[in-house]
C-alpha atoms as a PDB file:
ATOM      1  CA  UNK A   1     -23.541   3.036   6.637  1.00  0.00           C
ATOM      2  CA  UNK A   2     -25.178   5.073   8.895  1.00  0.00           C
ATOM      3  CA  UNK A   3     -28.033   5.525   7.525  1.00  0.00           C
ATOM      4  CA  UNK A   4     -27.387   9.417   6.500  1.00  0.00           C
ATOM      5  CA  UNK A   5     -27.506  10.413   2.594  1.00  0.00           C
ATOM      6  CA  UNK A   6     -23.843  11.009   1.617  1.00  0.00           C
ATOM      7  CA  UNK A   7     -23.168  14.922   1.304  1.00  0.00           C
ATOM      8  CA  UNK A   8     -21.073  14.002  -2.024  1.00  0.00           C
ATOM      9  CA  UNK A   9     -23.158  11.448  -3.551  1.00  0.00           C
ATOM     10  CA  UNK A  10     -24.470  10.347  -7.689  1.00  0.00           C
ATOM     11  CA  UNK A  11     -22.887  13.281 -10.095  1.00  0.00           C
ATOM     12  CA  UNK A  12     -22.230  16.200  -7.841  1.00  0.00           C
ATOM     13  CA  UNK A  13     -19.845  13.562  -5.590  1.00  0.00           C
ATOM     14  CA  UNK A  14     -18.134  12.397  -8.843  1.00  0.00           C
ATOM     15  CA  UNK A  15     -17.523  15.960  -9.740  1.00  0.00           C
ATOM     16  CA  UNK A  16     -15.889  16.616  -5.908  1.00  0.00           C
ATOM     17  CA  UNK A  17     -14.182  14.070  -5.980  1.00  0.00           C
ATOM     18  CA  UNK A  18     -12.174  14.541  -9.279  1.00  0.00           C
ATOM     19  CA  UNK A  19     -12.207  18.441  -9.249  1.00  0.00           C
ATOM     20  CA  UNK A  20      -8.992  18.992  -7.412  1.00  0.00           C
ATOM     21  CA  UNK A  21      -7.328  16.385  -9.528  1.00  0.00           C
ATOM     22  CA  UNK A  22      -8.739  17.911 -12.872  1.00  0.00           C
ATOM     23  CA  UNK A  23      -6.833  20.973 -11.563  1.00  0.00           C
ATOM     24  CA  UNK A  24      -3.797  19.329 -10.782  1.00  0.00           C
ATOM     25  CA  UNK A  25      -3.321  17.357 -14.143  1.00  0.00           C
ATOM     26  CA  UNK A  26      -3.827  21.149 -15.938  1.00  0.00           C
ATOM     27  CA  UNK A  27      -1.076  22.666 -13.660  1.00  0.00           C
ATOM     28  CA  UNK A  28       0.663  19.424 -14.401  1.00  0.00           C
ATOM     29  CA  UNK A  29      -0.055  20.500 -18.250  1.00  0.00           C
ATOM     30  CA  UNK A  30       0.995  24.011 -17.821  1.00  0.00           C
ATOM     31  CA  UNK A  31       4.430  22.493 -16.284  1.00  0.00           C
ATOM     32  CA  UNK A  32       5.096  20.147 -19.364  1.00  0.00           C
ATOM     33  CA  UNK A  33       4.803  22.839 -21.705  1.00  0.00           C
ATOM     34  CA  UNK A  34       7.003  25.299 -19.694  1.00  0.00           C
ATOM     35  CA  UNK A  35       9.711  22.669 -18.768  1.00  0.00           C
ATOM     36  CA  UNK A  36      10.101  22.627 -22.894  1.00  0.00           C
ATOM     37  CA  UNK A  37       8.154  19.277 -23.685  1.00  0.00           C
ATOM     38  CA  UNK A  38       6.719  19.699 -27.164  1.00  0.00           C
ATOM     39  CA  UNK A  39       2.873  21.076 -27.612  1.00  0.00           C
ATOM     40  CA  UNK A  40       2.096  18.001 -29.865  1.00  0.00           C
ATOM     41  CA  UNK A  41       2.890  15.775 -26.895  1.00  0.00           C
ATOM     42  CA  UNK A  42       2.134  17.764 -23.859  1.00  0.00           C
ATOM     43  CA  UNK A  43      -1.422  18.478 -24.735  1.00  0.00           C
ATOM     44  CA  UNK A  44      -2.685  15.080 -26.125  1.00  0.00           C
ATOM     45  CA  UNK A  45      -0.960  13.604 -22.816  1.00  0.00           C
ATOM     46  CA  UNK A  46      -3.004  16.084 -20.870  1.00  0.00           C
ATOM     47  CA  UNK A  47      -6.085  15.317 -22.567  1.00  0.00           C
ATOM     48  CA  UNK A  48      -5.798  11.696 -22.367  1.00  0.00           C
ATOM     49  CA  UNK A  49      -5.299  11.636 -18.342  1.00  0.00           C
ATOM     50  CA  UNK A  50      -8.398  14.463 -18.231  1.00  0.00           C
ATOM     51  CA  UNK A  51     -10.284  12.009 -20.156  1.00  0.00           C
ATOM     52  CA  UNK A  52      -8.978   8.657 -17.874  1.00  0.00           C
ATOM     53  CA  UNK A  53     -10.249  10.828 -14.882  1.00  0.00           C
ATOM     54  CA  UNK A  54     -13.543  10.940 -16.378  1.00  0.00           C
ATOM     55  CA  UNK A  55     -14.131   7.079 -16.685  1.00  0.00           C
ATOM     56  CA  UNK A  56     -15.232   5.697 -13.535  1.00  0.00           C
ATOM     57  CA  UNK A  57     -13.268   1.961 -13.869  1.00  0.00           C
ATOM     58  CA  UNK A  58     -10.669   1.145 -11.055  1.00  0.00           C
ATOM     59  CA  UNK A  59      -8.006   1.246 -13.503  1.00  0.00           C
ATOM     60  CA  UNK A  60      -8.542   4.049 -15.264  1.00  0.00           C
ATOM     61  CA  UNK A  61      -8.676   5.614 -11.397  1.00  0.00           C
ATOM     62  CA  UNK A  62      -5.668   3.916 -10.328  1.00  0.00           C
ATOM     63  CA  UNK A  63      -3.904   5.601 -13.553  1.00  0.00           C
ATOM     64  CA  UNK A  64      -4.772   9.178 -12.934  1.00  0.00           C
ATOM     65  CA  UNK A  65      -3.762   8.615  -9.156  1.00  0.00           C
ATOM     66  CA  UNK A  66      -0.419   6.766  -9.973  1.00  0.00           C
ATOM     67  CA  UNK A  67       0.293  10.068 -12.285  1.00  0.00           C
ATOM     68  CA  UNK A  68      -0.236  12.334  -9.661  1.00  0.00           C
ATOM     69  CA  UNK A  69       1.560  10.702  -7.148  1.00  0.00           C
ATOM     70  CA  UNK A  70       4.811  10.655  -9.608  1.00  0.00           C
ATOM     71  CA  UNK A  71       4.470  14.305 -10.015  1.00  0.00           C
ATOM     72  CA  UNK A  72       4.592  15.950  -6.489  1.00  0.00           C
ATOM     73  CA  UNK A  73       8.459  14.958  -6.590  1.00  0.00           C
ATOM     74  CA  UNK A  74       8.897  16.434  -9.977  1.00  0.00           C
ATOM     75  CA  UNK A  75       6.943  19.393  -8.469  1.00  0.00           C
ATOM     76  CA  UNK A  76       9.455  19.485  -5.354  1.00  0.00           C
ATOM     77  CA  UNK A  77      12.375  18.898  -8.042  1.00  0.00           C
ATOM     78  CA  UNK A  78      11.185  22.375 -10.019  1.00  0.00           C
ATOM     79  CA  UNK A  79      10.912  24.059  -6.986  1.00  0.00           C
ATOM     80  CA  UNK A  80      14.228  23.229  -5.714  1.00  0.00           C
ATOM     81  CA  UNK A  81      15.828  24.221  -9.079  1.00  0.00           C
ATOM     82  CA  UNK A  82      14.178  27.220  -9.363  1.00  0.00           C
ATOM     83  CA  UNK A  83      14.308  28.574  -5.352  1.00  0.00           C
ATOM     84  CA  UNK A  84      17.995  27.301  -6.522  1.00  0.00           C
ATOM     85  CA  UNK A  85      18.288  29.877  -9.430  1.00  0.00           C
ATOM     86  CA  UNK A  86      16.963  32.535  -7.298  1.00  0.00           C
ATOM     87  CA  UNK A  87      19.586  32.261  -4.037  1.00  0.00           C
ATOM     88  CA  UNK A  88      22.216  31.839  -6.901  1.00  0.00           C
ATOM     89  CA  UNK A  89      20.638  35.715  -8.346  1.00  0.00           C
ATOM     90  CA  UNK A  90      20.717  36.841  -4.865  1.00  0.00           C
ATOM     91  CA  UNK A  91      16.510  37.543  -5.593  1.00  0.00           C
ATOM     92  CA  UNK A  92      14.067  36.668  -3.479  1.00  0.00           C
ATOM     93  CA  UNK A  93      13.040  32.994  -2.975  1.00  0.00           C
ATOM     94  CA  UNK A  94      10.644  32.552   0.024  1.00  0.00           C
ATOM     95  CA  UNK A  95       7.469  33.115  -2.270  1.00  0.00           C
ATOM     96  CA  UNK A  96       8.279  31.015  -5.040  1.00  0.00           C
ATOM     97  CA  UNK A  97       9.408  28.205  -2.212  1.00  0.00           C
ATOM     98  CA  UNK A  98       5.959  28.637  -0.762  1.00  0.00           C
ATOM     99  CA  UNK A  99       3.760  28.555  -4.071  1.00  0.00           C
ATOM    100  CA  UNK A 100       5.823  25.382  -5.479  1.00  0.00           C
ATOM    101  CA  UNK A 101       5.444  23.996  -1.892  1.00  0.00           C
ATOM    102  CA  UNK A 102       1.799  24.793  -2.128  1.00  0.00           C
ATOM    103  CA  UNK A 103       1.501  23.229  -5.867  1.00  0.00           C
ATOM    104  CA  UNK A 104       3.338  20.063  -4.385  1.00  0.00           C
ATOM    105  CA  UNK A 105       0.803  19.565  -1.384  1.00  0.00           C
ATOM    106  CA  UNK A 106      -2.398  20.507  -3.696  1.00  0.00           C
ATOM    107  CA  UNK A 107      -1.274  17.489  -6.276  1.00  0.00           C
ATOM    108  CA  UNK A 108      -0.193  15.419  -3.349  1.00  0.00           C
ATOM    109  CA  UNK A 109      -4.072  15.972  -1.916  1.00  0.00           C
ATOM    110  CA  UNK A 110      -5.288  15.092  -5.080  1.00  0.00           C
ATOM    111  CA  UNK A 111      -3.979  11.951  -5.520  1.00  0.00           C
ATOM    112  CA  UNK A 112      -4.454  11.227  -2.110  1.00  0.00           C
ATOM    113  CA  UNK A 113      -8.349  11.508  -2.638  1.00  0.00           C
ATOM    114  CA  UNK A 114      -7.991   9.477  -6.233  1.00  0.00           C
ATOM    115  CA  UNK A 115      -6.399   6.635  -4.169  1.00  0.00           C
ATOM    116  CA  UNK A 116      -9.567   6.258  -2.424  1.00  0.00           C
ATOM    117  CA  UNK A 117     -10.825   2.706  -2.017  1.00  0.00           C
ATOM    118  CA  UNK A 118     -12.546   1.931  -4.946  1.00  0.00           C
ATOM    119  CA  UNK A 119     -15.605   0.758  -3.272  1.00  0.00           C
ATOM    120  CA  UNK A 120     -16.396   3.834  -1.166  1.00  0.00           C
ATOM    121  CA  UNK A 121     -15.394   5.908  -4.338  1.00  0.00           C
ATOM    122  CA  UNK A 122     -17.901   3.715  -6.227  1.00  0.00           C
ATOM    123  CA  UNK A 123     -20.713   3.837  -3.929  1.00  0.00           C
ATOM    124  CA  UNK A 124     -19.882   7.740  -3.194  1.00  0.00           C
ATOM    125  CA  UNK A 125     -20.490   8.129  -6.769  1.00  0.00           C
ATOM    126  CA  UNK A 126     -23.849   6.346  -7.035  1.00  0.00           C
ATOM    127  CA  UNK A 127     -22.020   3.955  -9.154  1.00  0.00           C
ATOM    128  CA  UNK A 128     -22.050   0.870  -6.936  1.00  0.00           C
ATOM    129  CA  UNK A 129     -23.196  -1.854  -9.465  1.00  0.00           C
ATOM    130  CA  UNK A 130     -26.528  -1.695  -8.312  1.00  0.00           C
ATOM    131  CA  UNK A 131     -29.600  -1.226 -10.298  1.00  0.00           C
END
């Protein structure tokens, strides 16, 4: 190290960190429930990764990451469909393209920063194993 405090360090640098994901797993939600998946199973499934991204343990970390990772392609795959849909209406396209395109990138970022090394995440987060 440098010798500088870290700018996202103890609870404020675990919040950072994980805020953009927490947003992209309720998104992620959002786009079970509209694709037609069942409330029963969306939610709890939502819940459960919310809760993973909580628990500071590698593999809990490397969970939430691996999920987000799958889902920019199914995010690319809706938008594709759906910019599909709209050329096949003869209605616009370009801004649904762009906000899909946008949602793809965001989730992409996200699990980007959740696949982090686990030792600067850890000693980011004031969790280093130290006492």
């Amino acid at each position: 190290m440098n010798g500088y405090a870290s700018p996202v360090a103890g609870v404020s640098g675990f919040i950072l960190r994980r805020l953009p994901a927490f947003l992209s797993l309720l998104m992620l939600g959002a786009l079970a429930l509209r694709l037609g998946l069942p409330f029963w199973l969306a939610v709890p499934l939502t819940l459960a990764l919310l809760v993973a991204l909580c628990v500071p343990k590698a593999p809990a970390q490397r969970l939430v990451g691996g999920f987000l990772w799958v889902s920019v392609p199914a995010w690319l795959g809706v938008a594709w469909v759906r910019v599909g849909e709209r050329l096949d209406g003869g209605q616009p396209w370009v801004r649904l393209a762009v906000i899909l395109g946008a949602v793809a990138l965001f989730t992409g970022w996200s699990a980007w920063l959740m696949s982090g090394r686990m030792k600067d995440i850890r000693t980011a987060d004031g969790a280093d194993g130290r006492r």
